[in-house]
N, C-alpha and C. Protein backbone atom coordinates (compact mmCIF):
# COMPACT_ATOMS: atom_id res chain seq x y z
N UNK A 1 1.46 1.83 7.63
CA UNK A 1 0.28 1.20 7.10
C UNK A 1 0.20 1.49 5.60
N UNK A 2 -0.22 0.37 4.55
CA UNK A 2 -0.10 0.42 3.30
C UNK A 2 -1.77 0.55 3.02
N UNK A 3 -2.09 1.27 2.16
CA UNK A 3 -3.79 0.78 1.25
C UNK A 3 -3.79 0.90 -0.20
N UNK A 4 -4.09 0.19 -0.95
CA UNK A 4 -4.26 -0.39 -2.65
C UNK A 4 -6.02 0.00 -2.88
N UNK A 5 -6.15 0.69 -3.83
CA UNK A 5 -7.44 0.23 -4.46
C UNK A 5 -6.89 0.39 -5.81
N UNK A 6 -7.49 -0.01 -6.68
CA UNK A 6 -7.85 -0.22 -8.11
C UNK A 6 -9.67 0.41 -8.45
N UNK A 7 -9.61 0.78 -9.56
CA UNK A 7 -11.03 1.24 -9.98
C UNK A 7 -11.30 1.23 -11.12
N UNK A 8 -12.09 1.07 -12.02
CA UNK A 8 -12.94 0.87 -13.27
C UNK A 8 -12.47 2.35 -14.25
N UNK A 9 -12.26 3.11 -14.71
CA UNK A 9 -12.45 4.22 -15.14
C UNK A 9 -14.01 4.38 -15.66
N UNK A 10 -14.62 3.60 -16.33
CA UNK A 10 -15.33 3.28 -16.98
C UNK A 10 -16.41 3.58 -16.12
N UNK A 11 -16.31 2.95 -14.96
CA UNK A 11 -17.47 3.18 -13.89
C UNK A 11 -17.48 4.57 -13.55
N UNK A 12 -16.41 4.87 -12.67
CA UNK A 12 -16.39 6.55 -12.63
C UNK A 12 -16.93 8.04 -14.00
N UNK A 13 -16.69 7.41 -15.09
CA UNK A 13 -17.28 8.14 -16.35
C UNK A 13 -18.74 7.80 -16.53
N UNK A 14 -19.44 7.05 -16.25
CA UNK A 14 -20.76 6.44 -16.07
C UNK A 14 -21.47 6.93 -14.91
N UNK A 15 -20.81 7.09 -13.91
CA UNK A 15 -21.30 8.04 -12.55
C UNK A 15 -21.25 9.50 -13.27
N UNK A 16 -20.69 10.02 -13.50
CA UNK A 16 -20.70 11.12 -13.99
C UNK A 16 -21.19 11.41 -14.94
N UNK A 17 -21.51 10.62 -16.03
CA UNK A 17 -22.51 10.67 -17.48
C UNK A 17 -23.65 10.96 -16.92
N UNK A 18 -24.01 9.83 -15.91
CA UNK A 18 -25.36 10.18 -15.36
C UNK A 18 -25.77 10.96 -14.14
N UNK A 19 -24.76 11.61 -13.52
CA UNK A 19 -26.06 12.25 -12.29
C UNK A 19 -24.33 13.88 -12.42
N UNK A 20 -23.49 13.76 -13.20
CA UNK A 20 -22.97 15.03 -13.32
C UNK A 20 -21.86 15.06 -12.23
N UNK A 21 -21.87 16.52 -12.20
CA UNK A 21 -21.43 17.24 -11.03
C UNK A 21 -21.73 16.72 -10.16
N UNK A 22 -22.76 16.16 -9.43
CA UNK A 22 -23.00 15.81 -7.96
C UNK A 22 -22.73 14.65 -7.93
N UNK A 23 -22.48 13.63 -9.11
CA UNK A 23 -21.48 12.84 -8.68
C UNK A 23 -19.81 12.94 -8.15
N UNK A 24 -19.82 13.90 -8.73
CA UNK A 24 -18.13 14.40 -7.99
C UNK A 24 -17.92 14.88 -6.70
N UNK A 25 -18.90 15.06 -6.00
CA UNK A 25 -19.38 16.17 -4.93
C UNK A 25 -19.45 15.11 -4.18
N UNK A 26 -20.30 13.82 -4.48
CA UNK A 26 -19.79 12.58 -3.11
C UNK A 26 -18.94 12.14 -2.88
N UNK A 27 -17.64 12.58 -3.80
CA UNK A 27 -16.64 12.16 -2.98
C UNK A 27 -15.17 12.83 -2.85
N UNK A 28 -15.89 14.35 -4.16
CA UNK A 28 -14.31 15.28 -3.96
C UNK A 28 -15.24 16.57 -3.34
N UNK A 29 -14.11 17.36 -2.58
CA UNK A 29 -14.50 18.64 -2.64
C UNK A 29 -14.16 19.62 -3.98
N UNK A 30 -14.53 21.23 -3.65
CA UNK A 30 -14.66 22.15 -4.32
C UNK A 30 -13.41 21.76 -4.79
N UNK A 31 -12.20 22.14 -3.97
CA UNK A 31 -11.13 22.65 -5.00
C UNK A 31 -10.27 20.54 -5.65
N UNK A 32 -10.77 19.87 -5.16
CA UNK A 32 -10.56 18.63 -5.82
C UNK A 32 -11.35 18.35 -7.44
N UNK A 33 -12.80 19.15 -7.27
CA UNK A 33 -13.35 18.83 -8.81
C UNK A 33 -12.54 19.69 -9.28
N UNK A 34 -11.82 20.88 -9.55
CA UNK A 34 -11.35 21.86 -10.31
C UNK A 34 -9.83 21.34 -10.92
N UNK A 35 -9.42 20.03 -10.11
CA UNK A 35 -8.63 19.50 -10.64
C UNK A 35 -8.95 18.65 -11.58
N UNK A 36 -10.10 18.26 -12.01
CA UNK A 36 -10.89 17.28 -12.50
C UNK A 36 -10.44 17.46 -14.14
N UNK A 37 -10.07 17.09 -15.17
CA UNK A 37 -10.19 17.12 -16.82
C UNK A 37 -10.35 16.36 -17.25
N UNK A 38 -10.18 14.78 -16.89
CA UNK A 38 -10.81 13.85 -17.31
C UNK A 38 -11.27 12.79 -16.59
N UNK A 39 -11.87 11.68 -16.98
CA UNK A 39 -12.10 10.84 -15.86
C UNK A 39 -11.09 9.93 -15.32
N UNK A 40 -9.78 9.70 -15.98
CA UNK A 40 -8.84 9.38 -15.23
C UNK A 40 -8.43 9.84 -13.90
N UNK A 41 -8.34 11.39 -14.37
CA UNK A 41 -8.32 12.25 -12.39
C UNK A 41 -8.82 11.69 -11.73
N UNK A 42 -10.26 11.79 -12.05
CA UNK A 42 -11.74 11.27 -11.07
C UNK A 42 -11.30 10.05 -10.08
N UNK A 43 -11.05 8.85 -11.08
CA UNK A 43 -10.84 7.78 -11.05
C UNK A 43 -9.83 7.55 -9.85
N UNK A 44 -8.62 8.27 -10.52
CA UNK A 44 -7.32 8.38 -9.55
C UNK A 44 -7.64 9.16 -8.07
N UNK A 45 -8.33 9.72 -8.17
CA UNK A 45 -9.00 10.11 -7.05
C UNK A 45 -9.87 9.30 -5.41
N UNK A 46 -10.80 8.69 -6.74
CA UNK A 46 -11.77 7.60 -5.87
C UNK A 46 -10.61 6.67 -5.07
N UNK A 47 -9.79 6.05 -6.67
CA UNK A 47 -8.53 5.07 -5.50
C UNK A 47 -8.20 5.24 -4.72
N UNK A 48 -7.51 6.62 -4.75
CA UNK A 48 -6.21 6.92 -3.83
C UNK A 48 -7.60 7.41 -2.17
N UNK A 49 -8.21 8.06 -2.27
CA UNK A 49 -8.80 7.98 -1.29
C UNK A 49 -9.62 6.42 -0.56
N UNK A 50 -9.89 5.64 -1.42
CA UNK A 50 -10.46 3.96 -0.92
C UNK A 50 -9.10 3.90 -0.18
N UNK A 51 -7.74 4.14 -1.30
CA UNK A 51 -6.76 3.35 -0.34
C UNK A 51 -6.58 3.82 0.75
N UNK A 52 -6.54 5.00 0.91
CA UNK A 52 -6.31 5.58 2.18
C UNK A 52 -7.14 5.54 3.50
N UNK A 53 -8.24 5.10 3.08
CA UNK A 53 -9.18 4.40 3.90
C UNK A 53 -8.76 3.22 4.77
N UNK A 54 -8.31 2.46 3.55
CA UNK A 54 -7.94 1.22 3.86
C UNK A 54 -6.65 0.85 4.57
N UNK A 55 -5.87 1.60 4.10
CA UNK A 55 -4.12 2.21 5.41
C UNK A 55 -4.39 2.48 6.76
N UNK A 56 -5.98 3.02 6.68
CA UNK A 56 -6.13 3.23 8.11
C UNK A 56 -6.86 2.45 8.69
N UNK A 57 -7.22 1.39 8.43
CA UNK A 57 -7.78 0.21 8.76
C UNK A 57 -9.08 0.48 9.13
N UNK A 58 -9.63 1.06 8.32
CA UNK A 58 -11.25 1.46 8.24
C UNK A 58 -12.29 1.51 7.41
N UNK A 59 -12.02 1.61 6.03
CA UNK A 59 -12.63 1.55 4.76
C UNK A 59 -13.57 3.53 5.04
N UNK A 60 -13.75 3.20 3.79
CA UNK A 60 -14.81 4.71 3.88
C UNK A 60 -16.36 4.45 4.58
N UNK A 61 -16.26 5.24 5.61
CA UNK A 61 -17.36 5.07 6.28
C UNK A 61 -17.45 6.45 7.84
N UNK A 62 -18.58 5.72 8.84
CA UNK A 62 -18.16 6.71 9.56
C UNK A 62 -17.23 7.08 10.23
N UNK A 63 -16.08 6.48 10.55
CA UNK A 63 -15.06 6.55 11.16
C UNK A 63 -14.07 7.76 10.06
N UNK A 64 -14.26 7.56 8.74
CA UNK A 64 -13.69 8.12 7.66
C UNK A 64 -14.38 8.29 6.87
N UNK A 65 -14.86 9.47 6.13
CA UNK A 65 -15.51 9.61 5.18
C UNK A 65 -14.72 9.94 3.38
N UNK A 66 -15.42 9.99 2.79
CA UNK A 66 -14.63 10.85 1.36
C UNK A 66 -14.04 12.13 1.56
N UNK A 67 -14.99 12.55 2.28
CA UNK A 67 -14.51 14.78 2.67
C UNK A 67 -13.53 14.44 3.51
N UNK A 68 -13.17 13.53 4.24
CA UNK A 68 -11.92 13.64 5.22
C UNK A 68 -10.58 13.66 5.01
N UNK A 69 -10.66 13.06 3.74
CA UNK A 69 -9.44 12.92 2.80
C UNK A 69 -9.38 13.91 1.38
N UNK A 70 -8.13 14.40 1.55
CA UNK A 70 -8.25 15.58 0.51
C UNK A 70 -6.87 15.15 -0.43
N UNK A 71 -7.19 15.30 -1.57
CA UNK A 71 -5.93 15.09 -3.05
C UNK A 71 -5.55 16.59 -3.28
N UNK A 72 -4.21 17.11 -3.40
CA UNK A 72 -4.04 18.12 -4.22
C UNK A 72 -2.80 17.87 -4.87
N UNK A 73 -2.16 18.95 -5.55
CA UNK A 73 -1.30 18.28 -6.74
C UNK A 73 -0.42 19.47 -6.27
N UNK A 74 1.27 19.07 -6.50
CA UNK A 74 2.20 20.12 -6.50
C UNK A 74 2.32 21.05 -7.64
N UNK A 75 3.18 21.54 -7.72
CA UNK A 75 3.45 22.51 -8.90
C UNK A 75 3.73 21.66 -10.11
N UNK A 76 4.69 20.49 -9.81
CA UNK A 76 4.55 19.52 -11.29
C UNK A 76 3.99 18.33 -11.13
N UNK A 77 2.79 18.71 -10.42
CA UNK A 77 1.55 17.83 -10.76
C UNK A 77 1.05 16.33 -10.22
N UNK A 78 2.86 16.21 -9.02
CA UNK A 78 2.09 15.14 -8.15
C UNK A 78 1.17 14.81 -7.35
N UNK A 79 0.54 13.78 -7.00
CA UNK A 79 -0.32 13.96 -6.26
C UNK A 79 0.37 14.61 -4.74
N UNK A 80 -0.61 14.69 -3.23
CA UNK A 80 -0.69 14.92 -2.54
C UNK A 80 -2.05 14.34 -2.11
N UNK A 81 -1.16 14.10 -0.56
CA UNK A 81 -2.56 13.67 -0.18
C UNK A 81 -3.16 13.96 1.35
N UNK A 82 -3.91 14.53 2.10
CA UNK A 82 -4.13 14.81 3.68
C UNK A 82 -5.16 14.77 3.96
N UNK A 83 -5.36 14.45 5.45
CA UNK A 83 -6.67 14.52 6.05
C UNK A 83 -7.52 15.54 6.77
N UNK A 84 -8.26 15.52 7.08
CA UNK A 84 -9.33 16.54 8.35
C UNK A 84 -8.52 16.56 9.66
N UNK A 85 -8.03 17.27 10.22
CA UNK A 85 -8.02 17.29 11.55
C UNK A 85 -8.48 16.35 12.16
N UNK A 86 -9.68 15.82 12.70
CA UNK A 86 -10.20 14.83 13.42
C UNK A 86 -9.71 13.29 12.58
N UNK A 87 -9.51 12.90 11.20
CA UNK A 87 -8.56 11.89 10.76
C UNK A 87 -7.44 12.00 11.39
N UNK A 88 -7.00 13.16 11.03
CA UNK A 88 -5.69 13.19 11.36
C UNK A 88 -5.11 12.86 12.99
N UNK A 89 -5.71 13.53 13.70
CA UNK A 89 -5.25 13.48 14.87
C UNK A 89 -5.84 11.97 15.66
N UNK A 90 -6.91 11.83 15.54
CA UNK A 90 -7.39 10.36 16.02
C UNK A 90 -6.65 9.48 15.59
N UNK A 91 -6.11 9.31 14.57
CA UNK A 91 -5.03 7.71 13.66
C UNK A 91 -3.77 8.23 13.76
N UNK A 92 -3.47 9.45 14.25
CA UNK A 92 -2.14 9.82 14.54
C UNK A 92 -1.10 10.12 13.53
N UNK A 93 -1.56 10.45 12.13
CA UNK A 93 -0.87 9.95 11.23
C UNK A 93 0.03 11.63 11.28
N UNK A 94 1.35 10.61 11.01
CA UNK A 94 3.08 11.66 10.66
C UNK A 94 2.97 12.14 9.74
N UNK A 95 3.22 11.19 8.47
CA UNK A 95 3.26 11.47 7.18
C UNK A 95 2.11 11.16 6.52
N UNK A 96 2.05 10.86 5.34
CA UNK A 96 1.33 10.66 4.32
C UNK A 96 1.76 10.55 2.54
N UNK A 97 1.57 9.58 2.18
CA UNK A 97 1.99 9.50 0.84
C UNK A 97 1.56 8.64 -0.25
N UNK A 98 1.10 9.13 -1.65
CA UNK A 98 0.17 8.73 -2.13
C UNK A 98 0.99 8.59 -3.52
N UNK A 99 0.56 7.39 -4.49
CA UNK A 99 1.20 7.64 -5.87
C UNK A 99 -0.48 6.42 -6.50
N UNK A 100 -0.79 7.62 -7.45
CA UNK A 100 -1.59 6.94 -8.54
C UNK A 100 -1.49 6.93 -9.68
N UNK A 101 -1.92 5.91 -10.71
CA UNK A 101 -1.36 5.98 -11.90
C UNK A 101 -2.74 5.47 -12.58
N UNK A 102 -2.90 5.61 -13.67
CA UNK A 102 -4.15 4.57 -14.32
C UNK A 102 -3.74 3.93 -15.80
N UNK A 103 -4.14 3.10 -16.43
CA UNK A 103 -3.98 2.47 -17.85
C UNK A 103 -4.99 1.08 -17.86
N UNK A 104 -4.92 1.27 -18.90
CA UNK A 104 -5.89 0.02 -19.86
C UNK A 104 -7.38 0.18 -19.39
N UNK A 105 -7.60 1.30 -18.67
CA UNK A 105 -9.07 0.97 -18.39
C UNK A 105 -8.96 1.29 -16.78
N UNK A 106 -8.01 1.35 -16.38
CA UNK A 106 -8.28 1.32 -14.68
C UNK A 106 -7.28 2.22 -13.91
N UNK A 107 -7.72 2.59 -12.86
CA UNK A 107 -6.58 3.84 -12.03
C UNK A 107 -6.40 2.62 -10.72
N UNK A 108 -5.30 2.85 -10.51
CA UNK A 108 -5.15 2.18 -9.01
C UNK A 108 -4.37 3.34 -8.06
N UNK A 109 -4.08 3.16 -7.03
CA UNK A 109 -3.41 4.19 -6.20
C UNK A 109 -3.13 3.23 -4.59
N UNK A 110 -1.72 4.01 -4.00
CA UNK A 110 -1.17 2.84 -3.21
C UNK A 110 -1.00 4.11 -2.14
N UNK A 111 -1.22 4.12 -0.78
CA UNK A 111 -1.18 5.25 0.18
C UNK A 111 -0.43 4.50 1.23
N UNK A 112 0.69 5.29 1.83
CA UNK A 112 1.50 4.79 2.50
C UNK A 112 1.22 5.67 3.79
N UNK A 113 0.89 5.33 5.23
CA UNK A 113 0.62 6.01 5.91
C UNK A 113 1.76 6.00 7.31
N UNK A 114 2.29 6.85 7.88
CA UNK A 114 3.78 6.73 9.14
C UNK A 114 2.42 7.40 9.87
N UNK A 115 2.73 6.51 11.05
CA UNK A 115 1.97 7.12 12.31
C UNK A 115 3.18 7.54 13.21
N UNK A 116 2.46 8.13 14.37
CA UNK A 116 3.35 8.92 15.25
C UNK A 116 3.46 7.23 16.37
């Protein structure tokens, strides 16, 4: 299963101009804001989790939330990407694999999902 989002940067820096920190908090956890330095991260963030939503043929909602899906970065700084236990095991998913990039104004991110 494949999922694409694209996102604004612009919008994501505007969420965060205005309500802060707890805009980051709806949709990263603790150790996801600490990856945070600019709003490109952010951005690359929101995508790659929409897409991954969307790989699983669900969008973000109750079936899947933002906290269910977690970004972390290797030692040289690729992404990573995994779910909650209860994602995980309900959609069955094997693997997982995520590549985001952003320019001119926008982050997109493409999540490739192998089920069992």
């Amino acid at each position: 299963m494949i999922g694409v989002d694209v996102v604004s940067i612009e919008r994501i820096k505007k969420m965060h101009d205005k309500f802060g920190q707890k805009a980051y908090k709806k949709f990263l956890n603790d150790e996801e804001i600490l990856l945070i330095k600019k709003s490109e991260t952010a951005a690359g963030f929101w995508a790659a989790k929409e897409a991954a939503s969307k790989a699983l043929g669900t969008g973000i909602g109750k079936m899947c939330s933002f906290h269910d899906i977690n970004i972390s970065k290797t030692n040289k700084n690729a992404p990573i990407i995994s779910f909650s236990k209860k994602v995980h095991e309900h959609f069955k998913i094997k693997n997982a694999h995520v590549s985001i990039a952003h320019d001119a104004g926008f982050a997109i991110a493409i999540v490739h999902l192998e089920k069992y």
